[in-house]
N, C-alpha and C. Protein backbone atom coordinates (compact mmCIF):
# COMPACT_ATOMS: atom_id res chain seq x y z
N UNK A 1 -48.33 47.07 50.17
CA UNK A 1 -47.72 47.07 48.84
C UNK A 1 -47.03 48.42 48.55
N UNK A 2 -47.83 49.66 49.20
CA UNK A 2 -47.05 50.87 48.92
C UNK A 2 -46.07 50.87 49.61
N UNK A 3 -46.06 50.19 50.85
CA UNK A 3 -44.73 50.42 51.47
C UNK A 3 -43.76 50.08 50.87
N UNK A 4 -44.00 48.33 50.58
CA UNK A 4 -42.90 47.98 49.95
C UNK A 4 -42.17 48.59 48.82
N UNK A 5 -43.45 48.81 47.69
CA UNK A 5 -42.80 50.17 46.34
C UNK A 5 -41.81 51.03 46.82
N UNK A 6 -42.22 51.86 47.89
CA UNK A 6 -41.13 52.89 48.80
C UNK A 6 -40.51 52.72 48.94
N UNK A 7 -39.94 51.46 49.55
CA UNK A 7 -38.50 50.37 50.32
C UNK A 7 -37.50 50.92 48.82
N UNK A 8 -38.42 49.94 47.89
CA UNK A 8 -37.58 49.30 46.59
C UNK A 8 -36.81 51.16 45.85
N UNK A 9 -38.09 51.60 46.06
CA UNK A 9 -37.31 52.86 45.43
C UNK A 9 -36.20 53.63 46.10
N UNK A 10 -36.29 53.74 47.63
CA UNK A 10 -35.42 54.13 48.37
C UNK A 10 -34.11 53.16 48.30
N UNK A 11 -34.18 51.92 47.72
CA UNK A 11 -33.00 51.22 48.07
C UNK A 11 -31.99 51.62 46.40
N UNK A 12 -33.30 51.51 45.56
CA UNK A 12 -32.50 51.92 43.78
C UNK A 12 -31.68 53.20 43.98
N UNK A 13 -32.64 54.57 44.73
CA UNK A 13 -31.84 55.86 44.44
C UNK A 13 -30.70 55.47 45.37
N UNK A 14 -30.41 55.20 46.91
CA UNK A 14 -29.51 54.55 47.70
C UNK A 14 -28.54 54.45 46.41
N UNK A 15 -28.52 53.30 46.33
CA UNK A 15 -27.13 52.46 45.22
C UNK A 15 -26.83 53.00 44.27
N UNK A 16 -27.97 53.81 43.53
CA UNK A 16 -27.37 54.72 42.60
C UNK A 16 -26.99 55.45 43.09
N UNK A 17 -27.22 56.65 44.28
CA UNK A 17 -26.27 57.78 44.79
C UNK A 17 -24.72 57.37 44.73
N UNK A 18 -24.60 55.81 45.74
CA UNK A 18 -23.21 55.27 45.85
C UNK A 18 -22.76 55.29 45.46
N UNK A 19 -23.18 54.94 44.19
CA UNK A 19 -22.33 54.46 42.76
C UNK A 19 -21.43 55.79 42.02
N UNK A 20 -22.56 56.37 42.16
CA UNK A 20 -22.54 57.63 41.70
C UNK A 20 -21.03 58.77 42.21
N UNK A 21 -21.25 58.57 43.89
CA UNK A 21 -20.64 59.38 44.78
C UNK A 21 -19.34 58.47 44.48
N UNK A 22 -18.91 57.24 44.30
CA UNK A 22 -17.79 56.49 44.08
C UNK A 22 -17.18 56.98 42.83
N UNK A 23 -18.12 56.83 41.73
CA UNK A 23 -17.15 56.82 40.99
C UNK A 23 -16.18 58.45 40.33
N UNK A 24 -17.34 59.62 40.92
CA UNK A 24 -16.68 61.05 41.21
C UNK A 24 -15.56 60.33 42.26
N UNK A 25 -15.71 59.89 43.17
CA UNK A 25 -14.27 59.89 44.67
C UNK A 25 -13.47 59.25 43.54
N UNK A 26 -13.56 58.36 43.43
CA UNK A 26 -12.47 57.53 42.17
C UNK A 26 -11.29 58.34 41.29
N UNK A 27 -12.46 59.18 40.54
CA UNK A 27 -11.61 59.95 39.31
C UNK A 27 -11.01 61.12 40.23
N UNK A 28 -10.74 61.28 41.30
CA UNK A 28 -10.77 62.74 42.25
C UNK A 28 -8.77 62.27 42.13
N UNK A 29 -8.30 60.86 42.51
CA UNK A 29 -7.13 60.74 42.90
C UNK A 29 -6.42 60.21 41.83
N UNK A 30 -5.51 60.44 41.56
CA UNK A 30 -4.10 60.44 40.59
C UNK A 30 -2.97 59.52 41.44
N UNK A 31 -3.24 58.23 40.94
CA UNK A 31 -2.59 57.11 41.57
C UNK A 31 -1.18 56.56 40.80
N UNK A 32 -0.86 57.55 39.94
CA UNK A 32 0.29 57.26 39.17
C UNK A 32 1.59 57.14 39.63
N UNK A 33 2.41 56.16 39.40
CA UNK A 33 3.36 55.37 39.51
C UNK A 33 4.19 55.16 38.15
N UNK A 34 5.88 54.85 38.29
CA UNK A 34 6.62 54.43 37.71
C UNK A 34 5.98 53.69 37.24
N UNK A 35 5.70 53.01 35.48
CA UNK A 35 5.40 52.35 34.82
C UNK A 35 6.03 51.88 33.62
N UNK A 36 5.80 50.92 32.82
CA UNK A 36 6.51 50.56 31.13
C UNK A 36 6.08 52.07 30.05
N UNK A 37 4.63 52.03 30.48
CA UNK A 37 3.84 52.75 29.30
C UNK A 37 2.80 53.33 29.78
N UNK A 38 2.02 54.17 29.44
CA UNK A 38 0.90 55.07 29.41
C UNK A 38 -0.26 54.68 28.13
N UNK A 39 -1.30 54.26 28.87
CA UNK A 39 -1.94 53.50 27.39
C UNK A 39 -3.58 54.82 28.01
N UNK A 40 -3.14 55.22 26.74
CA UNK A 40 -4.38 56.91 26.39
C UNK A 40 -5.88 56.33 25.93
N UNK A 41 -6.79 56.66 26.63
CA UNK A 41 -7.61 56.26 26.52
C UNK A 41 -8.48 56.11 25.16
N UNK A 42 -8.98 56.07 24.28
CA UNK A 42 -9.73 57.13 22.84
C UNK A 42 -10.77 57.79 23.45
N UNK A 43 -11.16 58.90 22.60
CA UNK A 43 -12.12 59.75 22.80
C UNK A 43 -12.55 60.58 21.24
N UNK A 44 -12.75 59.56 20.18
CA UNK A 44 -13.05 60.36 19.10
C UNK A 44 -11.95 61.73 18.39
N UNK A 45 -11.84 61.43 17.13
CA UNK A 45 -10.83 61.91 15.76
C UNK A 45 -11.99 62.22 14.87
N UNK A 46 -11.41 63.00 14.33
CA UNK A 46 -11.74 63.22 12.68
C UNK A 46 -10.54 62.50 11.90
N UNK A 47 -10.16 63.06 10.63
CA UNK A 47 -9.01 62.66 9.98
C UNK A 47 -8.09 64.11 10.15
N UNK A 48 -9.05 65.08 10.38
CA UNK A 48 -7.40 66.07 10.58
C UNK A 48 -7.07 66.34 12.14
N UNK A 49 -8.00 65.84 12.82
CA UNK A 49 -7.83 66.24 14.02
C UNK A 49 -8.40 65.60 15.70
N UNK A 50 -7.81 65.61 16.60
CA UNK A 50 -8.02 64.76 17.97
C UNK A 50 -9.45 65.80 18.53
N UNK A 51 -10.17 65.05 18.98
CA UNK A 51 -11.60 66.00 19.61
C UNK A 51 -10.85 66.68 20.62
N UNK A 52 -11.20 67.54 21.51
CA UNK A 52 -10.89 67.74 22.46
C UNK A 52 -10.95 67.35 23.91
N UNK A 53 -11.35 66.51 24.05
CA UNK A 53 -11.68 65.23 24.86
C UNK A 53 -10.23 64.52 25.13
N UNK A 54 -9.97 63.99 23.64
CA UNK A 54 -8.99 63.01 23.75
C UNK A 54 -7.42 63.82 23.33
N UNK A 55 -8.05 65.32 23.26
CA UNK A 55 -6.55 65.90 23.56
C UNK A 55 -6.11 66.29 24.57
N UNK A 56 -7.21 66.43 25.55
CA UNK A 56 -6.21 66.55 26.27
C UNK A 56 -6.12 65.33 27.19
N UNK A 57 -6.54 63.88 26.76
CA UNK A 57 -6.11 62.71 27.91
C UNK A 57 -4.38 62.52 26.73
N UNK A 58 -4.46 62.56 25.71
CA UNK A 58 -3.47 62.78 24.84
C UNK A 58 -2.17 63.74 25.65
N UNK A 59 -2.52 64.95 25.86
CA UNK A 59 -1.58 65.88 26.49
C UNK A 59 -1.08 65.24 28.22
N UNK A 60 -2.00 64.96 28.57
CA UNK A 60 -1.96 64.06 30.44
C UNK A 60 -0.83 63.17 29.77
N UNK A 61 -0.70 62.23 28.70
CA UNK A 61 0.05 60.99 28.31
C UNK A 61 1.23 61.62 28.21
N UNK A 62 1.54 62.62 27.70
CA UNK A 62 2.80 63.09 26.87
C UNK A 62 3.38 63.93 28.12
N UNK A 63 2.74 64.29 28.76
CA UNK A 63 3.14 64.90 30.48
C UNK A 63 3.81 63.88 30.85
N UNK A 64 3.52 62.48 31.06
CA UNK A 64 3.42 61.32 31.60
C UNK A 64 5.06 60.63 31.24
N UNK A 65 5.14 61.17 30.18
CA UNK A 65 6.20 60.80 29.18
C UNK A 65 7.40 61.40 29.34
N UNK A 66 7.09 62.94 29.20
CA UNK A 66 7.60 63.79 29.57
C UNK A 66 8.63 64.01 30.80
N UNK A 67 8.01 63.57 31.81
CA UNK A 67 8.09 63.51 33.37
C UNK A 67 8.85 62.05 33.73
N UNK A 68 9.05 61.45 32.72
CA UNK A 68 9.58 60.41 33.12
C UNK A 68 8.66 59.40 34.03
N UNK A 69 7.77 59.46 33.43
CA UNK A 69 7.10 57.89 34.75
C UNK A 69 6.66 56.97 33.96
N UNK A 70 6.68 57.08 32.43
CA UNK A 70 6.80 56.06 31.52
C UNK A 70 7.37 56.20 30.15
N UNK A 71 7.86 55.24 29.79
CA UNK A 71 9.07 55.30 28.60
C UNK A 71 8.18 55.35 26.99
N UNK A 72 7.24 54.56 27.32
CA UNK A 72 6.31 54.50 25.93
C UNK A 72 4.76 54.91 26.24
N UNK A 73 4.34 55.20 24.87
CA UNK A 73 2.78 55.63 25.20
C UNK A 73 2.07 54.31 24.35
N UNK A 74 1.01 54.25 23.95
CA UNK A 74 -0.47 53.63 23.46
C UNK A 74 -1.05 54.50 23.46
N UNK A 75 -1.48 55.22 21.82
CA UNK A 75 -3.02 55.44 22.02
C UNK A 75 -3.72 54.56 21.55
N UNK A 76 -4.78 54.28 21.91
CA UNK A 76 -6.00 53.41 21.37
C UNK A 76 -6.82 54.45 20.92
N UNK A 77 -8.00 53.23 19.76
CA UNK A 77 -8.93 53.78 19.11
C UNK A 77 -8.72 53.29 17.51
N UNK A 78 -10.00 52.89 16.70
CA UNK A 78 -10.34 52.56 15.60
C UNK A 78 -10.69 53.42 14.59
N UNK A 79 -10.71 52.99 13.78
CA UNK A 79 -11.60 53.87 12.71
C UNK A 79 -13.03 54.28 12.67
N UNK A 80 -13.08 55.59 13.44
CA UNK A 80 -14.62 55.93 13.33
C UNK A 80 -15.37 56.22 12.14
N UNK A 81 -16.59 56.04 12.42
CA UNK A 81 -17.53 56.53 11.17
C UNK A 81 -17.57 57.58 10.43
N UNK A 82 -17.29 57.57 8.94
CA UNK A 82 -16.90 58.57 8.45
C UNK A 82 -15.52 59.15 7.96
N UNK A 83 -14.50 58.09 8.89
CA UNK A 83 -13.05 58.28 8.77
C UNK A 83 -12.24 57.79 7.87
N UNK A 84 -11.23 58.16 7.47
CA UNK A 84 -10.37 56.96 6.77
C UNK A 84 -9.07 56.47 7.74
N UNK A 85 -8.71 57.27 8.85
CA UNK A 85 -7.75 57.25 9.72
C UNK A 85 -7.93 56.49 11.37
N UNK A 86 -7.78 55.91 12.14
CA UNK A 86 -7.89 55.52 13.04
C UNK A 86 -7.39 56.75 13.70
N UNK A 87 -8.32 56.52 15.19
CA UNK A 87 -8.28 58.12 16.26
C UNK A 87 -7.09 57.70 17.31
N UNK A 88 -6.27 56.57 16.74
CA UNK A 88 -4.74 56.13 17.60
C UNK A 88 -3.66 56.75 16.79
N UNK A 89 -4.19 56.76 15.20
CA UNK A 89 -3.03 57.45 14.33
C UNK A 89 -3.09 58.81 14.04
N UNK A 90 -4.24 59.68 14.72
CA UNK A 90 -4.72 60.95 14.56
C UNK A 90 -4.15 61.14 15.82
N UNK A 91 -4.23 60.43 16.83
CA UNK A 91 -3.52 60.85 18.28
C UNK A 91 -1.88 61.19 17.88
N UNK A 92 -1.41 60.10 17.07
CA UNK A 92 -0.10 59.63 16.89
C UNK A 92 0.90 60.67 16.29
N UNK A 93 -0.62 61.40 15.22
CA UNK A 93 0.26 62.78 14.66
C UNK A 93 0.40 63.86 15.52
N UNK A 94 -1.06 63.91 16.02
CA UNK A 94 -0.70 65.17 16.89
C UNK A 94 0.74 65.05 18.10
N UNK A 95 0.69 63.62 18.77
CA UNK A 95 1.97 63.81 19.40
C UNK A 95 3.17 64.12 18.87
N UNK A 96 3.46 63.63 17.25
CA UNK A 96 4.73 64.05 17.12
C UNK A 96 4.77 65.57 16.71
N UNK A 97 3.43 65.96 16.21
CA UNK A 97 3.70 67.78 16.33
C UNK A 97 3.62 68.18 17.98
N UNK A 98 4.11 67.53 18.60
CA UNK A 98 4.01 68.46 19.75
C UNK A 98 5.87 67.55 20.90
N UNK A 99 6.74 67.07 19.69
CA UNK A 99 7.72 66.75 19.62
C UNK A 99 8.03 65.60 20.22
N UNK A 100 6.76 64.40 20.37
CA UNK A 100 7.38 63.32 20.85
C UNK A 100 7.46 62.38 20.03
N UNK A 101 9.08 61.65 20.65
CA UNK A 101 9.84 60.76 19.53
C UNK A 101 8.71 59.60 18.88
N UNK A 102 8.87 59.17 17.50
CA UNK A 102 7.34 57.88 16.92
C UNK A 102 8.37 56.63 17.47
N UNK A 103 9.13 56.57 17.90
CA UNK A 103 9.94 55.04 18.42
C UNK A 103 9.28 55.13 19.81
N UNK A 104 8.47 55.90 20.41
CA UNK A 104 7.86 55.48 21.65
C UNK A 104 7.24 55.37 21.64
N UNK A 105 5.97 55.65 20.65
CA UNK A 105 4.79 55.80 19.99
C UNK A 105 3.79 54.37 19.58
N UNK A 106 3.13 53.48 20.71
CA UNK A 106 2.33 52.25 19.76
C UNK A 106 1.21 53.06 19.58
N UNK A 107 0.20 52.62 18.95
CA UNK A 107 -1.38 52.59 18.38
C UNK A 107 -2.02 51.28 18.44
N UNK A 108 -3.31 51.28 19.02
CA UNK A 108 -4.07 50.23 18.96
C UNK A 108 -5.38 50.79 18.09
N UNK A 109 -5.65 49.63 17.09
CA UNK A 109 -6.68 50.58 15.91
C UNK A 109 -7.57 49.82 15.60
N UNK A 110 -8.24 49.02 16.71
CA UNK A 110 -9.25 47.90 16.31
C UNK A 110 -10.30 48.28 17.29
N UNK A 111 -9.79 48.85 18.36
CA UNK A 111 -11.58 49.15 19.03
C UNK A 111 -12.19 50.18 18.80
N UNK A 112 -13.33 50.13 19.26
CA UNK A 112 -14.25 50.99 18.89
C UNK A 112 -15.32 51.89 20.41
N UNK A 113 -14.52 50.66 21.79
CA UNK A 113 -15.33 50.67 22.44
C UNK A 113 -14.07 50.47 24.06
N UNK A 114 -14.01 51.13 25.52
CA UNK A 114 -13.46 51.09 26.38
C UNK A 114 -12.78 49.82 26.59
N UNK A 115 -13.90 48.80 26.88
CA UNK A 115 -13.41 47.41 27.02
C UNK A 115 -12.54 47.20 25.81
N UNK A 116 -12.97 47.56 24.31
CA UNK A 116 -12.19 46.88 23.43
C UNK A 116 -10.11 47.35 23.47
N UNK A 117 -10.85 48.59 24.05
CA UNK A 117 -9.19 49.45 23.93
C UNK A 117 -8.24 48.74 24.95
N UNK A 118 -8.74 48.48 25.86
CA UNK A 118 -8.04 47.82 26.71
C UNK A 118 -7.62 46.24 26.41
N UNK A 119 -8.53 45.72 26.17
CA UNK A 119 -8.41 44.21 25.40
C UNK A 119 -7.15 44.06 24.66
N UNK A 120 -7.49 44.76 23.43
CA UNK A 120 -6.28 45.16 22.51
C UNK A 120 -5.08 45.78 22.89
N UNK A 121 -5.23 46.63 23.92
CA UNK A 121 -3.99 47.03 24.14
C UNK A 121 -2.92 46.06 25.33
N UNK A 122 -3.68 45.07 25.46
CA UNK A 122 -3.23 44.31 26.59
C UNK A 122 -2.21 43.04 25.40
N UNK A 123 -2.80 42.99 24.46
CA UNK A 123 -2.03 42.00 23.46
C UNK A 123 -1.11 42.82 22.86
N UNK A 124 -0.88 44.29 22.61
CA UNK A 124 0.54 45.21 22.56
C UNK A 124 1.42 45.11 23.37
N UNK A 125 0.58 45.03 24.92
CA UNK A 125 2.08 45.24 25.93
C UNK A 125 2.73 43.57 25.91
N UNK A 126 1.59 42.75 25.57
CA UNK A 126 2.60 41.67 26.07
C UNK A 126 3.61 41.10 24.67
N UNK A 127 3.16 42.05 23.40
CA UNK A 127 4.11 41.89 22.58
C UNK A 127 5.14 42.68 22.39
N UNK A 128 5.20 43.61 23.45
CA UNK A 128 6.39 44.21 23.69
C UNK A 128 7.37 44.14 25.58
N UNK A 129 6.42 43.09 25.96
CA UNK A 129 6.67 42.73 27.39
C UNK A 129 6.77 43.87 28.31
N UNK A 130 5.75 44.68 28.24
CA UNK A 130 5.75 45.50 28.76
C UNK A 130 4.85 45.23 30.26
N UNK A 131 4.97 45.10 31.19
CA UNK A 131 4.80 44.52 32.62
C UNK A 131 3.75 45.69 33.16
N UNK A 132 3.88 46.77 33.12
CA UNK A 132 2.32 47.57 34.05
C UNK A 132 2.22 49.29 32.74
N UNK A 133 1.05 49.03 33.47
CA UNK A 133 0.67 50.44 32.72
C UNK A 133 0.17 51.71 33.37
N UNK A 134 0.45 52.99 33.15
CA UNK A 134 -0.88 54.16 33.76
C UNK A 134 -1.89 53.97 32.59
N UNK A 135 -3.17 53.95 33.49
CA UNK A 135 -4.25 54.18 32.35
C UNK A 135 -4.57 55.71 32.34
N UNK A 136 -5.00 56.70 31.46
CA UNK A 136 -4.90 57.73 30.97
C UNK A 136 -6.61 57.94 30.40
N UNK A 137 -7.53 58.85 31.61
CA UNK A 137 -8.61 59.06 30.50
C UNK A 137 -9.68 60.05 31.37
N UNK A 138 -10.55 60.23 31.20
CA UNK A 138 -11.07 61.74 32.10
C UNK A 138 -11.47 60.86 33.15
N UNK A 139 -11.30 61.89 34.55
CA UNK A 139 -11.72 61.43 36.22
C UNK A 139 -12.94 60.36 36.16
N UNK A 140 -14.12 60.62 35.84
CA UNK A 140 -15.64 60.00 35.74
C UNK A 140 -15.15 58.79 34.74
N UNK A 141 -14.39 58.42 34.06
CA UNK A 141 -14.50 57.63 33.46
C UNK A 141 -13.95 56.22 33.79
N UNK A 142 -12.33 56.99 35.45
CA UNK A 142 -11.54 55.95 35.27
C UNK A 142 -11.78 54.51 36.33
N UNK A 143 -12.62 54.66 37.13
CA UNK A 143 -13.31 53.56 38.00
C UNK A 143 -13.74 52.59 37.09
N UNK A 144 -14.29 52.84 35.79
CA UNK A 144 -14.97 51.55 34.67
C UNK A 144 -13.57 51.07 34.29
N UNK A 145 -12.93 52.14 33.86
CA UNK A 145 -11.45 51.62 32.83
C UNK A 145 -10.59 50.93 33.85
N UNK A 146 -10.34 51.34 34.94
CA UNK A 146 -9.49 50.78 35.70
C UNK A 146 -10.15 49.22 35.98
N UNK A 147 -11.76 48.98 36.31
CA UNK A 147 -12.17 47.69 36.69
C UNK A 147 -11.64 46.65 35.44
N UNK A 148 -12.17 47.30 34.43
CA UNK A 148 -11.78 46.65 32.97
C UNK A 148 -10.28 46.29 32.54
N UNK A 149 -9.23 47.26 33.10
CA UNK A 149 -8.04 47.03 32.59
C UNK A 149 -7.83 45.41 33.51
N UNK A 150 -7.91 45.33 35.54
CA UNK A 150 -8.02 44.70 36.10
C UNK A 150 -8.46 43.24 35.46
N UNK A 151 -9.61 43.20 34.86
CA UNK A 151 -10.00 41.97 34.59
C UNK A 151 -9.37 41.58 33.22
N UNK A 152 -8.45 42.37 32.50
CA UNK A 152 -7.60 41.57 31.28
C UNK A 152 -6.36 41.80 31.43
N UNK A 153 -5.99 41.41 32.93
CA UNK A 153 -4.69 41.42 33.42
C UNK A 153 -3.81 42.47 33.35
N UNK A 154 -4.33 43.60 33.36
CA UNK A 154 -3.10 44.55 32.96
C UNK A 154 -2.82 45.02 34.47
N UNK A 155 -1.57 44.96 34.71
CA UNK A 155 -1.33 46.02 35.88
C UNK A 155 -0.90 47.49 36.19
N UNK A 156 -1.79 47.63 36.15
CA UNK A 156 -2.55 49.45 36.04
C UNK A 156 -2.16 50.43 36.94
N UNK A 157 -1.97 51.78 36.84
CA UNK A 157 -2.17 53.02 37.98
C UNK A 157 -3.45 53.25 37.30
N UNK A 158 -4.15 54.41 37.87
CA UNK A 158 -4.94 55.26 37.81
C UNK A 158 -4.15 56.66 37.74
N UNK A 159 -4.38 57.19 36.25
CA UNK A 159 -3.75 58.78 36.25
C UNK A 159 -5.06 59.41 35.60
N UNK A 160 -6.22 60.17 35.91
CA UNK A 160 -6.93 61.07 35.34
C UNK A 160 -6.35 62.26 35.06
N UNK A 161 -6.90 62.63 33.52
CA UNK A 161 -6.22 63.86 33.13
C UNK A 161 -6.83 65.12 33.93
N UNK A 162 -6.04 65.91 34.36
CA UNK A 162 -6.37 67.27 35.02
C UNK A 162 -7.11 68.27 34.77
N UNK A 163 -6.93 68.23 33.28
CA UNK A 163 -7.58 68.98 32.49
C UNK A 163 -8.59 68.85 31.56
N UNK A 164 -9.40 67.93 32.41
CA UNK A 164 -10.60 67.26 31.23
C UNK A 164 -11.25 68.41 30.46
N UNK A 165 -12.12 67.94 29.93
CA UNK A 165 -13.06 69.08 28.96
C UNK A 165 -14.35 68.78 30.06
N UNK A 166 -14.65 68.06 30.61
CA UNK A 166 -15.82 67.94 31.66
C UNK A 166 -15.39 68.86 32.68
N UNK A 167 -15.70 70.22 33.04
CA UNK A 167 -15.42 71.09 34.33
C UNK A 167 -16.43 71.54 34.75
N UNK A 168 -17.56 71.61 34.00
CA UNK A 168 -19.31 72.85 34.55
C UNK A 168 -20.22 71.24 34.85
N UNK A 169 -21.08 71.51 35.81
CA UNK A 169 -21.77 70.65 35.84
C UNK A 169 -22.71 70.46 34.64
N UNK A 170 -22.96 71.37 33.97
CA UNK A 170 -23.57 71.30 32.45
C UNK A 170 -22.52 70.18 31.70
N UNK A 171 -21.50 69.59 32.06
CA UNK A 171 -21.33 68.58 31.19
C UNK A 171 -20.83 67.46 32.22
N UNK A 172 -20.42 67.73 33.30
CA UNK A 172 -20.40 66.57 33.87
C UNK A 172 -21.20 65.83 34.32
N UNK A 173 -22.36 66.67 34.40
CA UNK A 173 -23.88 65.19 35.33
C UNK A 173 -24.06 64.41 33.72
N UNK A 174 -24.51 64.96 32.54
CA UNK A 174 -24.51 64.02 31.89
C UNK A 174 -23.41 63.18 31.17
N UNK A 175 -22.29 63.05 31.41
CA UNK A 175 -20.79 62.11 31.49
C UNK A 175 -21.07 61.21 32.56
N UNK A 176 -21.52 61.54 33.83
CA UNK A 176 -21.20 60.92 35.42
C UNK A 176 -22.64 59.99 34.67
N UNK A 177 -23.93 60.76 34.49
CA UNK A 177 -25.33 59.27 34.27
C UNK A 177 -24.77 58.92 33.42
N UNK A 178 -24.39 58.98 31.99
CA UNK A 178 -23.64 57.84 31.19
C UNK A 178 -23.13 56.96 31.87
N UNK A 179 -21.85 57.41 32.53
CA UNK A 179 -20.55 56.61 33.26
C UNK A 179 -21.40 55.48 34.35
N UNK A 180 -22.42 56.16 34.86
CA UNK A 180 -22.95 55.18 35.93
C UNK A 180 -23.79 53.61 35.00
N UNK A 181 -24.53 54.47 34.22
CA UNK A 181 -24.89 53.19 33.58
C UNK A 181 -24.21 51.92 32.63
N UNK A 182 -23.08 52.92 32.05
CA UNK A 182 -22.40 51.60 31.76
C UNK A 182 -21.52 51.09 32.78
N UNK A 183 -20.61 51.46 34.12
CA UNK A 183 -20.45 50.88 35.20
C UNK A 183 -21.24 50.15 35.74
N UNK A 184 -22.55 50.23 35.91
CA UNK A 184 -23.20 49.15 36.33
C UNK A 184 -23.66 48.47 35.54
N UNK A 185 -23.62 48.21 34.68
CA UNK A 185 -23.88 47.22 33.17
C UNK A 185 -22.39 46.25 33.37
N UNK A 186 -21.52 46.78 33.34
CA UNK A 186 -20.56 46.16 33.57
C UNK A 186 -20.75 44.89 34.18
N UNK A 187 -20.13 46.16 35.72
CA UNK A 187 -20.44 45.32 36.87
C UNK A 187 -21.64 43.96 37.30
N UNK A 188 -22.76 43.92 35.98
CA UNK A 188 -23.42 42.87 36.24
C UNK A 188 -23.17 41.93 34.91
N UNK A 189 -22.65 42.24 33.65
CA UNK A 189 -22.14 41.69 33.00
C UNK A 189 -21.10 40.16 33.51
N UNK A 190 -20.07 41.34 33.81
CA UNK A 190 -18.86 40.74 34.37
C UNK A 190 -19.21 39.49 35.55
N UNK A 191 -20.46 39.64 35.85
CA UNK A 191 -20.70 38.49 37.02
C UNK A 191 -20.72 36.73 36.34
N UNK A 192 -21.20 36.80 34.60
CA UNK A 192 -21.59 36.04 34.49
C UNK A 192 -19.75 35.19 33.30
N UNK A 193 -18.94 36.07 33.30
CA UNK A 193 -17.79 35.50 32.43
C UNK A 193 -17.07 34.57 33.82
């Protein structure tokens, strides 16, 4: 019986290392491509201001823009607790103080949650027929977002921002155990739709 206990535990840490070691290799490469749009991940607003999280997947977008590899942006994100503003229209200001045109500018302002941003933003592009997207959001995060964009049809790059706010391992092991557990929540979710 102890053996077996041993097996089982050696096989859990196993799959979690994998998982683990994947989804760091994942966020490591910048798979960006000519696209319609750049749809920015959310990462929490106030009403006067973008966290720093989601400024700079915000700043990666407007690079993105910038550089010519897509014509329009999306930010996503809802009205958080406490707010009166959605963190797509707090994104929305800060881009135009930092001079980009609001005719390129959508907002998605109903989720609250990764899957939801994507959901929603998948019923923007196709009301503007917009055919593929870069997804836009820190390295550790984009293996979930990318599986997720995949399964509500969007056709996606992978662009992680460069400049996350996750750089010391003091904040990335606890981002990466978050990231792992809802990746594999997912991943067993998703078995049963």
């Amino acid at each position: 019986m102890k053996k077996l206990l041993a097996v089982g535990i050696c096989i859990i840490v196993l799959f979690l290392t994998v998982t683990a070691v994947g989804i760091v290799n994942y966020g490591k490469t910048d798979h960006k491509a000519q696209a319609d749009v750049a749809i920015v991940l959310g990462a929490g607003a106030t009403d006067d201001a973008v966290s720093p999280v989601f400024r700079e997947r915000i700043n990666h977008g407007i690079w993105l823009y910038e550089n010519g590899f897509v014509d329009f942006l999306i930010f996503t994100g809802g009205v958080g607790e406490g707010n009166t503003k959605s963190d797509s229209l707090v994104a929305k200001e800060y881009a135009l103080l930092q001079d980009v045109p609001a005719d390129v500018i959508l907002i998605e302002e109903k989720s609250t949650i990764t899957e939801e941003n994507l959901a929603y933003t998948k019923e923007i592009m196709d009301e503007n027929s917009f055919k593929t997207a870069i997804i836009v959001s820190d390295p550790l995060h984009m293996k979930r977002a990318m599986l997720m964009a995949k399964d509500y049809g969007i056709d996606g790059y992978s662009s992680p921002t460069p400049t996350s706010m996750y750089q010391s391992l003091r904040t990335k092991i606890p981002f990466l155990i978050r990231e792992e557990f809802f990746y594999i929540g997912y991943c067993f979710v998703r078995m049963f739709r």
